[in-house]
Protein backbone atom coordinates (compact mmCIF):
# COMPACT_ATOMS: atom_id res chain seq x y z
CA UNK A 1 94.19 130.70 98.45
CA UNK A 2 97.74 131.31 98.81
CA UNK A 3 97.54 134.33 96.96
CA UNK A 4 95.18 135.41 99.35
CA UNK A 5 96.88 134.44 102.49
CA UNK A 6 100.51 136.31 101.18
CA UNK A 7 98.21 139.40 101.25
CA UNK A 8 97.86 139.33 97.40
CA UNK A 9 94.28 140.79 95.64
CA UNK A 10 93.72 138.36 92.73
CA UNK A 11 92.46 140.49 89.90
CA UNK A 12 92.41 137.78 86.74
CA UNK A 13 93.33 134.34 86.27
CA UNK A 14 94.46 132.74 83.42
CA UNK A 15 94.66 129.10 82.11
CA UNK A 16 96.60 127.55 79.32
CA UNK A 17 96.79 123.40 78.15
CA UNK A 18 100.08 122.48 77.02
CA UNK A 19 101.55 119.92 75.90
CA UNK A 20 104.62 120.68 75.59
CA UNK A 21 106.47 123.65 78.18
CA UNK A 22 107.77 126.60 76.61
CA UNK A 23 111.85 126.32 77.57
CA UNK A 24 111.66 130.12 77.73
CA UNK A 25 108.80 131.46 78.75
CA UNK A 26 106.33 128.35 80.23
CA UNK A 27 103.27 129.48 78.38
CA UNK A 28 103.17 130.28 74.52
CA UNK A 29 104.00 133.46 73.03
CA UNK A 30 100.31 134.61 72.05
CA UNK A 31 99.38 133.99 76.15
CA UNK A 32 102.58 136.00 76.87
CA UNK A 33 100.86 138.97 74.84
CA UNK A 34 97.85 138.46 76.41
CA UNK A 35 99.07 138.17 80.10
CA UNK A 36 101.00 141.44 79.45
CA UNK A 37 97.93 143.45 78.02
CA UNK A 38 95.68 142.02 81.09
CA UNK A 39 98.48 143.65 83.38
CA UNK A 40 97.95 146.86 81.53
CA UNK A 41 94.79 147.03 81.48
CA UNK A 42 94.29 145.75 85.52
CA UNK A 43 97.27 147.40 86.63
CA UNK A 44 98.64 144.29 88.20
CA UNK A 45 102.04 144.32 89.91
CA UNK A 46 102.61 141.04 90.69
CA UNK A 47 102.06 137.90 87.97
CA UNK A 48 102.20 134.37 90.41
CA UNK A 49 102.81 131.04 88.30
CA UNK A 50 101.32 127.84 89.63
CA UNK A 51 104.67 126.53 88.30
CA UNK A 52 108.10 126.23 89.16
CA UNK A 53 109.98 128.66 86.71
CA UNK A 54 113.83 128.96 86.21
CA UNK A 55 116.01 132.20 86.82
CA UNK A 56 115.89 132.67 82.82
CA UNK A 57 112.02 132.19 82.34
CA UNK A 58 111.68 134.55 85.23
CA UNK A 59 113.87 137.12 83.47
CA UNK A 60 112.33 136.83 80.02
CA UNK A 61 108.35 136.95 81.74
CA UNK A 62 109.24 140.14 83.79
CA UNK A 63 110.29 141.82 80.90
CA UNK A 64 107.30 140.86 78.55
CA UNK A 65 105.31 141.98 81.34
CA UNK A 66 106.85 144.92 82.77
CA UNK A 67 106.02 143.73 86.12
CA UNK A 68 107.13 140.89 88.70
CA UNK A 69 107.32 137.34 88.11
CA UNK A 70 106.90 135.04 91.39
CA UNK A 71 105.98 130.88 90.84
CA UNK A 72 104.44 128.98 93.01
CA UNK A 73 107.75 127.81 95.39
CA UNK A 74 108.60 131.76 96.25
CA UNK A 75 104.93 132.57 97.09
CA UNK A 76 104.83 129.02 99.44
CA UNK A 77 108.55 130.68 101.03
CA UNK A 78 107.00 134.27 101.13
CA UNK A 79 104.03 132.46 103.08
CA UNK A 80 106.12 130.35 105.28
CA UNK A 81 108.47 133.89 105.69
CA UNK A 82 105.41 135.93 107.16
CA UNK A 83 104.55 133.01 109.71
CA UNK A 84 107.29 131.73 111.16
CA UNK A 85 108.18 132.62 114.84
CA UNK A 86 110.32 130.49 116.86
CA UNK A 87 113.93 130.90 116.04
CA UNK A 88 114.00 127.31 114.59
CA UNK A 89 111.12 128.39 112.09
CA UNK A 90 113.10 131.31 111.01
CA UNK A 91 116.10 129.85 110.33
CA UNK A 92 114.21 126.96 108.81
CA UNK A 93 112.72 129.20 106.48
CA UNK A 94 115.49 131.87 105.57
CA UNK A 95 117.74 128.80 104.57
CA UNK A 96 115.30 127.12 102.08
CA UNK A 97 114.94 130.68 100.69
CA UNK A 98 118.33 131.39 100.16
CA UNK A 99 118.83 128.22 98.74
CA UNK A 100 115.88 128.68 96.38
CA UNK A 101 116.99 132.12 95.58
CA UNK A 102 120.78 131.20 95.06
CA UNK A 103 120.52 130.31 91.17
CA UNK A 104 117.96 133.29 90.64
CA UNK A 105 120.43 135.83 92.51
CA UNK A 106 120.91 138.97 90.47
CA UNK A 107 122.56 142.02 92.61
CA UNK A 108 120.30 142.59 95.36
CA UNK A 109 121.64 140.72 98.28
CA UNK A 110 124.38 143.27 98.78
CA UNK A 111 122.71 143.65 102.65
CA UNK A 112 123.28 140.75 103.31
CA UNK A 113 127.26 142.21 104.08
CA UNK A 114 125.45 143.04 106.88
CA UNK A 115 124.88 139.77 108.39
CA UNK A 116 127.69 138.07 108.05
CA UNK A 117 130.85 140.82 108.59
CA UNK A 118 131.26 143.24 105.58
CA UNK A 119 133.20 142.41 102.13
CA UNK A 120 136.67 143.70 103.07
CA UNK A 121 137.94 140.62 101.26
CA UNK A 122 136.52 141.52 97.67
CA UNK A 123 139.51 140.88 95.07
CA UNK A 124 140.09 143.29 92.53
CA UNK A 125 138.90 141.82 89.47
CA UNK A 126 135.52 140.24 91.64
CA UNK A 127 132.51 141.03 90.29
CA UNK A 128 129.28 142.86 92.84
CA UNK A 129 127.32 139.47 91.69
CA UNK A 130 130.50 137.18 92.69
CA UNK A 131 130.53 139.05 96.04
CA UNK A 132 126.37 138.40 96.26
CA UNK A 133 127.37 134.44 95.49
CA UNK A 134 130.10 134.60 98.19
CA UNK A 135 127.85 136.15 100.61
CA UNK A 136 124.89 133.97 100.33
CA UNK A 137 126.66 130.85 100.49
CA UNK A 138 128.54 132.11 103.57
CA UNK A 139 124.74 132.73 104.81
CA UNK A 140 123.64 129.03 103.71
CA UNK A 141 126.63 127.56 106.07
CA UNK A 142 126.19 129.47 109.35
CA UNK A 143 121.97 128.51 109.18
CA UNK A 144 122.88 124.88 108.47
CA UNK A 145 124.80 125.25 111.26
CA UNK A 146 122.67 127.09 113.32
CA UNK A 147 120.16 124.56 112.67
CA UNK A 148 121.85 121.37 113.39
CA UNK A 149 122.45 122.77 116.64
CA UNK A 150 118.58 123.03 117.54
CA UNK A 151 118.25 119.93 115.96
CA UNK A 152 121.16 118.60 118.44
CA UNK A 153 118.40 120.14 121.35
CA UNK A 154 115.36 118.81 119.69
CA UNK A 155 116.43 115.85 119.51
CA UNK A 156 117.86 115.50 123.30
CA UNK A 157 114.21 116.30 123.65
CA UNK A 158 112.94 113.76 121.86
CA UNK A 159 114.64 111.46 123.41
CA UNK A 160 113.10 112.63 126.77
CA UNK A 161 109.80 111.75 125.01
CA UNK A 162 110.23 108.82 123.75
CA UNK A 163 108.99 106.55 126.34
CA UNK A 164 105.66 108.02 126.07
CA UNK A 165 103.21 107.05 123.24
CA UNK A 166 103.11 109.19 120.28
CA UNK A 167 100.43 110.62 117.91
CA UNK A 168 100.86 113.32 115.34
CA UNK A 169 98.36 115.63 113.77
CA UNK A 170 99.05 115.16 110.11
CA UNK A 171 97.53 116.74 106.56
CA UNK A 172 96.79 119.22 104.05
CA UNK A 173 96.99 122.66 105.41
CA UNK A 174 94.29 124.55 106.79
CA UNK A 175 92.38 120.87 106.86
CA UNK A 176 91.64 122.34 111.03
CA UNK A 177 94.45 119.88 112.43
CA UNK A 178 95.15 122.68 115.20
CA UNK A 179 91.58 123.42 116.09
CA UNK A 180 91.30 119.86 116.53
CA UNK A 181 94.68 119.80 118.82
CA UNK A 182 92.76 122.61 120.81
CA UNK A 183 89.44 120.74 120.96
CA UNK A 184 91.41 117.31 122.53
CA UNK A 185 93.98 118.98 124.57
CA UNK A 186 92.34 122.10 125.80
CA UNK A 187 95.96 123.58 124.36
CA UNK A 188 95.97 127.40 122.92
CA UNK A 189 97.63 126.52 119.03
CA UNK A 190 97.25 129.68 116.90
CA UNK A 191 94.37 128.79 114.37
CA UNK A 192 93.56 131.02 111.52
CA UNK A 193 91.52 130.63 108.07
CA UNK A 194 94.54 130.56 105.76
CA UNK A 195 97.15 128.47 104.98
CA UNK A 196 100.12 127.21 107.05
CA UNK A 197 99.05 129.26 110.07
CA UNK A 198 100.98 126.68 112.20
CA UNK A 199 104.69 126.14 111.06
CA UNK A 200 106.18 124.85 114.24
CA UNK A 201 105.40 121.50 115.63
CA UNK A 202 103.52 121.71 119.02
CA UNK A 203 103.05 118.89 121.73
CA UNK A 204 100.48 118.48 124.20
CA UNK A 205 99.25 116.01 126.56
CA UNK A 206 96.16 113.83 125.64
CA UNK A 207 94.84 111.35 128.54
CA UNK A 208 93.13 108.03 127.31
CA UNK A 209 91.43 105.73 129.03
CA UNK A 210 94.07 103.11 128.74
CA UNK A 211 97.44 105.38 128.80
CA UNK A 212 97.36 108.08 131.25
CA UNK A 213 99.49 110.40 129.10
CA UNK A 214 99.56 110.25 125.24
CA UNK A 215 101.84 113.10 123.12
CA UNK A 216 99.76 114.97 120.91
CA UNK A 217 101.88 116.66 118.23
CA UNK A 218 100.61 119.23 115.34
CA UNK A 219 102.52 119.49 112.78
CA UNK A 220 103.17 121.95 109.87
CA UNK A 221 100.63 121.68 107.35
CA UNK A 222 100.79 119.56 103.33
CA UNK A 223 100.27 121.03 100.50
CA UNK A 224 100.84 119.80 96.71
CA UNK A 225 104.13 120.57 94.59
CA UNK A 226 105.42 121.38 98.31
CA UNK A 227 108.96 123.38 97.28
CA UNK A 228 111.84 121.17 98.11
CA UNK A 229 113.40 123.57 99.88
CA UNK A 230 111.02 123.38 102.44
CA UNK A 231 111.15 119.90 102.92
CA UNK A 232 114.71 119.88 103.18
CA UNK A 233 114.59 122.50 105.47
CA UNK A 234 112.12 121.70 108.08
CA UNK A 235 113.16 118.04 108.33
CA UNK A 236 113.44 118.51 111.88
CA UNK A 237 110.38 119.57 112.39
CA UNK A 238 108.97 117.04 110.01
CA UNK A 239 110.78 114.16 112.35
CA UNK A 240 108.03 114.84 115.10
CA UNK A 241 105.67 112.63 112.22
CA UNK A 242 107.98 110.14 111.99
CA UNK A 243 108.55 109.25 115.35
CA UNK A 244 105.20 109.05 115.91
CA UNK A 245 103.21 106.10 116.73
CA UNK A 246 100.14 106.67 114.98
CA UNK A 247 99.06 109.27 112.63
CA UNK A 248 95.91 111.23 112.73
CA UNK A 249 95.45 111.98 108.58
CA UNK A 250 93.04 115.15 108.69
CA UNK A 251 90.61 116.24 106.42
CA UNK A 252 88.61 119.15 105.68
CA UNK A 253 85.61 117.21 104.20
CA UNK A 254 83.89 120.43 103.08
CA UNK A 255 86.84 121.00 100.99
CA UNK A 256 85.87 120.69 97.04
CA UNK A 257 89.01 119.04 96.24
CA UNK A 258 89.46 117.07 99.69
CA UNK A 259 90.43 113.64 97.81
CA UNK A 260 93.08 115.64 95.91
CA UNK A 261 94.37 116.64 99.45
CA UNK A 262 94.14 113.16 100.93
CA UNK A 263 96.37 111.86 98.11
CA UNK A 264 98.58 114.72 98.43
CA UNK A 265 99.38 113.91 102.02
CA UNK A 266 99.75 110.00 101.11
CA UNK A 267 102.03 110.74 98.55
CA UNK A 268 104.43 112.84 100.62
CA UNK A 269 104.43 110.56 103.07
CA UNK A 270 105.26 107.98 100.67
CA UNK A 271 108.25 109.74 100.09
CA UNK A 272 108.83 110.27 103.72
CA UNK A 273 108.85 106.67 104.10
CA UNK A 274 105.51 106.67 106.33
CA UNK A 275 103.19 104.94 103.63
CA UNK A 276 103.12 101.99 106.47
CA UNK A 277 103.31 103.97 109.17
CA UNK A 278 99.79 103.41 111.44
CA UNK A 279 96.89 105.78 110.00
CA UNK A 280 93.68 107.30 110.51
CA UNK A 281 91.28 109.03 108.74
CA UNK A 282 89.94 112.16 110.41
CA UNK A 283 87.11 113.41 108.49
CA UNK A 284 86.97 117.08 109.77
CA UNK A 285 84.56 120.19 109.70
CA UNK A 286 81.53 117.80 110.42
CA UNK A 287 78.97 121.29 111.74
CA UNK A 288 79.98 122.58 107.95
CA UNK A 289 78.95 119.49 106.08
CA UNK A 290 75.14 120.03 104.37
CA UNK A 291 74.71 117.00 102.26
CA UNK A 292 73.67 114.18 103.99
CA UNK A 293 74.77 112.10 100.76
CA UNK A 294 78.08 112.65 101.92
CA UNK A 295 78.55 111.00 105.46
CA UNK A 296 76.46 107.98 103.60
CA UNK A 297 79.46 107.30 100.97
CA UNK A 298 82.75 108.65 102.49
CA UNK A 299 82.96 105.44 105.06
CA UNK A 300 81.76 103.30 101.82
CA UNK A 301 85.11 104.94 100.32
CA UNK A 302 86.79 104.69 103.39
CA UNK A 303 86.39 102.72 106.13
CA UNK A 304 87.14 102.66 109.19
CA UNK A 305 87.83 106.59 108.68
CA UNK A 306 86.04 108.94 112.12
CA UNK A 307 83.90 111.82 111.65
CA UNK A 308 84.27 114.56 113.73
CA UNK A 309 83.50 118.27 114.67
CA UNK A 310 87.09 120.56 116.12
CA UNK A 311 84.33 123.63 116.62
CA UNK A 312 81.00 121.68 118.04
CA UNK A 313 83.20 118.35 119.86
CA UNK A 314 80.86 116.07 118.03
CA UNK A 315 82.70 112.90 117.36
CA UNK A 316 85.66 113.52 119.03
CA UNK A 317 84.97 111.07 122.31
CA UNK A 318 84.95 108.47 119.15
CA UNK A 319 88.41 109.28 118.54
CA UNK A 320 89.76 109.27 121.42
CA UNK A 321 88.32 105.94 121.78
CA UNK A 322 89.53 104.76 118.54
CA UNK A 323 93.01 106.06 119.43
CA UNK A 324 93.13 104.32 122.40
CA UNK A 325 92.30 100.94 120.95
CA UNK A 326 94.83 101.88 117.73
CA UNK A 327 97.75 102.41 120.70
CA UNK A 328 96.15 99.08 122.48
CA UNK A 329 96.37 96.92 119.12
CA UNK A 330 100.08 98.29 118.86
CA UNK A 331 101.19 97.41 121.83
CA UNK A 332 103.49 94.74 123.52
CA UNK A 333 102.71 93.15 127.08
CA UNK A 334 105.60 91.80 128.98
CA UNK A 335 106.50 90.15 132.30
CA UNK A 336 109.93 90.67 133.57
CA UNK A 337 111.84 89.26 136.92
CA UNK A 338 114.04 91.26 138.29
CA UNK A 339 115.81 91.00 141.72
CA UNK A 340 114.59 93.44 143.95
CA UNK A 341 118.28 94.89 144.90
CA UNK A 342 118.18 96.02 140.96
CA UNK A 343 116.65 99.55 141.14
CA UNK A 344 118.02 100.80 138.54
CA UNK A 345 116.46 98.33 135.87
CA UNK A 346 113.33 98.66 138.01
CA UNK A 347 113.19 102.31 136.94
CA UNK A 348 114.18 101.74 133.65
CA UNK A 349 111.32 99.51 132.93
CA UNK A 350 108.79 102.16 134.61
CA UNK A 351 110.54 104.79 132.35
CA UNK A 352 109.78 103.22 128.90
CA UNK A 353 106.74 101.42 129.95
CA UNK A 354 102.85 101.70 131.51
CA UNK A 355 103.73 99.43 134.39
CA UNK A 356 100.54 97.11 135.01
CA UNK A 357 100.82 95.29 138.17
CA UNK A 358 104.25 94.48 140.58
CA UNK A 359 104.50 91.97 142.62
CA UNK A 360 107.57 90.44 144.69
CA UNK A 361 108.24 86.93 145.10
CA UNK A 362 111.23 85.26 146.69
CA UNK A 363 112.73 88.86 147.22
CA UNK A 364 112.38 89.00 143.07
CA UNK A 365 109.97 91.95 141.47
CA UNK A 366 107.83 90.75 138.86
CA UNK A 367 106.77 93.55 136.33
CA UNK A 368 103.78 93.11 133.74
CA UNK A 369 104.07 96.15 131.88
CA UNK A 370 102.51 97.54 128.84
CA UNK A 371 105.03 99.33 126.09
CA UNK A 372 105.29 99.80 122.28
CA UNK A 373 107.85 97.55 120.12
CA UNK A 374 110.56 99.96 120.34
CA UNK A 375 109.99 100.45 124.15
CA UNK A 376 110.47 96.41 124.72
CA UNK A 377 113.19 96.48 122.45
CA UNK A 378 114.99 99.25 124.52
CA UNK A 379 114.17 97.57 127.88
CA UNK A 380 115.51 94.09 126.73
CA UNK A 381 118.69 95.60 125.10
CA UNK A 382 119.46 97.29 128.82
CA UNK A 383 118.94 94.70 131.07
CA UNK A 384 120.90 92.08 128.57
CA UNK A 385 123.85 95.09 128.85
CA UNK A 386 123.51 95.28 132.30
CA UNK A 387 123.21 91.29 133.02
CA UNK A 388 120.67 92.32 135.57
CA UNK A 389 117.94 90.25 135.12
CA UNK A 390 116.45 87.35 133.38
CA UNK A 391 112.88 87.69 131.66
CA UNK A 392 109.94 85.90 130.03
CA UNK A 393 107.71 87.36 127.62
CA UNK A 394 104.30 86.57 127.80
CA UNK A 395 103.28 87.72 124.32
């Protein structure tokens, strides 16, 4: 499938157990012999490992083979390459590239003298490859700068958004998480039958029954042995998950391998630091399913989970309804008095809250309001800095 969505034609697949990894060449000699007659006789150009390979077992394939050698991380940063359009996605990506293609440089990145002001510098005894190395790491600093920078607007941003409740669209790609931002929000994501069609993260307004204006935020696609680089890269992007207040785990429940793919997702957010973050299970791609068996065992396996339909809308007035009482369970109700005269803390508590009910007593506002843990927090922490009011929670 990734193949496929790079623009590759698969014409032969091979397997080899292993128990131990070839330091030179991954895969035994014999299968090297073999790979490099089925390249012959196919006339393959391109030979993808589902593997992460090293700048010498790249060297020493490609020349057994007589063709190119490409594992698993460049064909991911190829993909990512072809799809990404804001300027934030672009720079995400060229940096993890370059950094991925630092220790595999050989001397083809002389154009780069183009981007970054010539090589009028070059010492006598430097080598073209030493120039390359100069160049690229030049490269490296001005994205990581470029990028902190839009992460310096993303986050002002963010910070807009924070008193509203959150909810991001998370799991393995192409599991439909932007149809299903399309179906709920009416929005216009780009959705496509292949694999990270969506690399930036998009936000749209959802309406529930008890909060009048929910974020909705999709977010780049999982996928297993996800390149580092990546990660590193798009950590930005990635922050829109965990600033979230719930997370909507989608799956593609036609998929063959769709419990591989829910692990995969738990495990990277395990290393995200999310494993406790609020979930649910979005069982996706409910008009596809044909075996009946199916919807009988999958809330047997995992309860609580919601079945739903991004094409047909079956199911999705359950979510919404489930999301709603997920937000509800997770939230914090309040009463504060405040004198009247303070307007300012007045508008601070309608800014990070869903004010409930006002009413004045003795020329003092009382304010039952409805906010997330963080939100109270904030709200107490301003009027105790401001000495503007005195409060009693009501649990």
């Amino acid at each position: 499938m990734l193949a496929d969505t790079a623009g590759a034609r698969v014409v032969w697949r091979v397997i080899q157990e292993r128990s131990k990894i070839d330091p030179a060449t991954v895969i035994g000699a014999g299968k090297v012999r073999e790979v490099a007659e089925i390249c012959d006789d196919r006339g393959a150009t391109l030979v993808i490992f589902d593997e992460e390979l090293s700048p010498a077992q790249v060297k020493n394939l490609e020349t057994s083979f007589r063709t190119k050698v490409l594992d698993r991380s460049g064909l991911i940063l190829d993909i990512f390459a072809r799809r990404a359009r804001s300027r934030e996605a672009q720079t995400q990506v060229e940096l993890a590239q370059l950094e991925y293609l630092y220790p595999r440089l050989t001397r083809q990145w002389t154009h780069l003298s183009r981007q970054v002001g010539g090589i009028g510098t070059r010492g006598p005894g430097e080598t073209q490859l030493e120039v390359d190395r100069r160049l690229i790491r030049k490269r490296i600093r001005v994205l990581k700068d470029e990028l902190r920078r839009i992460e310096q607007q993303r986050n002002v941003r963010r910070e807009g958004r924070r008193r509203f409740r959150q909810v991001a669209l998370i799991g393995y790609t192409n599991a439909g998480k932007s149809s299903l931002m399309n179906a709920l929000t009416q929005a216009d994501v780009f959705v496509e039958n292949r694999l990270f069609a969506t690399l930036d993260a998009t936000i749209r307004s959802l309406p529930l029954r008890t909060f009048p204006r929910v974020l909705l935020t999709d977010t780049v696609g999982f996928i297993r042995k996800l390149p580092h680089h990546l990660v590193a890269s798009f950590r930005s992007t990635l922050e829109e998950t965990v600033q979230a207040d719930l997370l909507l785990h989608v799956v593609d429940m036609t998929h063959p391998n769709f419990e591989d793919h829910v692990r995969t997702t738990e495990a990277l957010l395990g290393e995200m630091g999310l494993e406790r973050k609020p979930k649910l299970l979005v069982f996706n791609k409910l008009d596809a399913l044909g075996n009946g068996e199916m919807l009988q065992e999958l809330p047997v396996v995992h309860p609580g989970s919601v079945f739903v339909s991004a094409k047909t809308g079956r199911g999705l007035s359950e979510l919404t309804d489930r999301v709603d009482q997920l937000l509800r369970d997770s939230s914090v109700e309040d009463v504060l008095r405040i004198p009247a005269g303070q307007g300012r803390a007045i508008d601070f508590v309608h800014q990070w809250s869903d004010v409930l009910d006002v009413t004045y007593e003795d020329n003092v506002a009382v304010i039952r309001y409805r906010t997330s843990s963080e939100g109270r927090s904030r709200i107490l922490k301003h009027l105790e800095k401001t000495n503007e009011t005195s409060h009693s929670h009501r649990g």
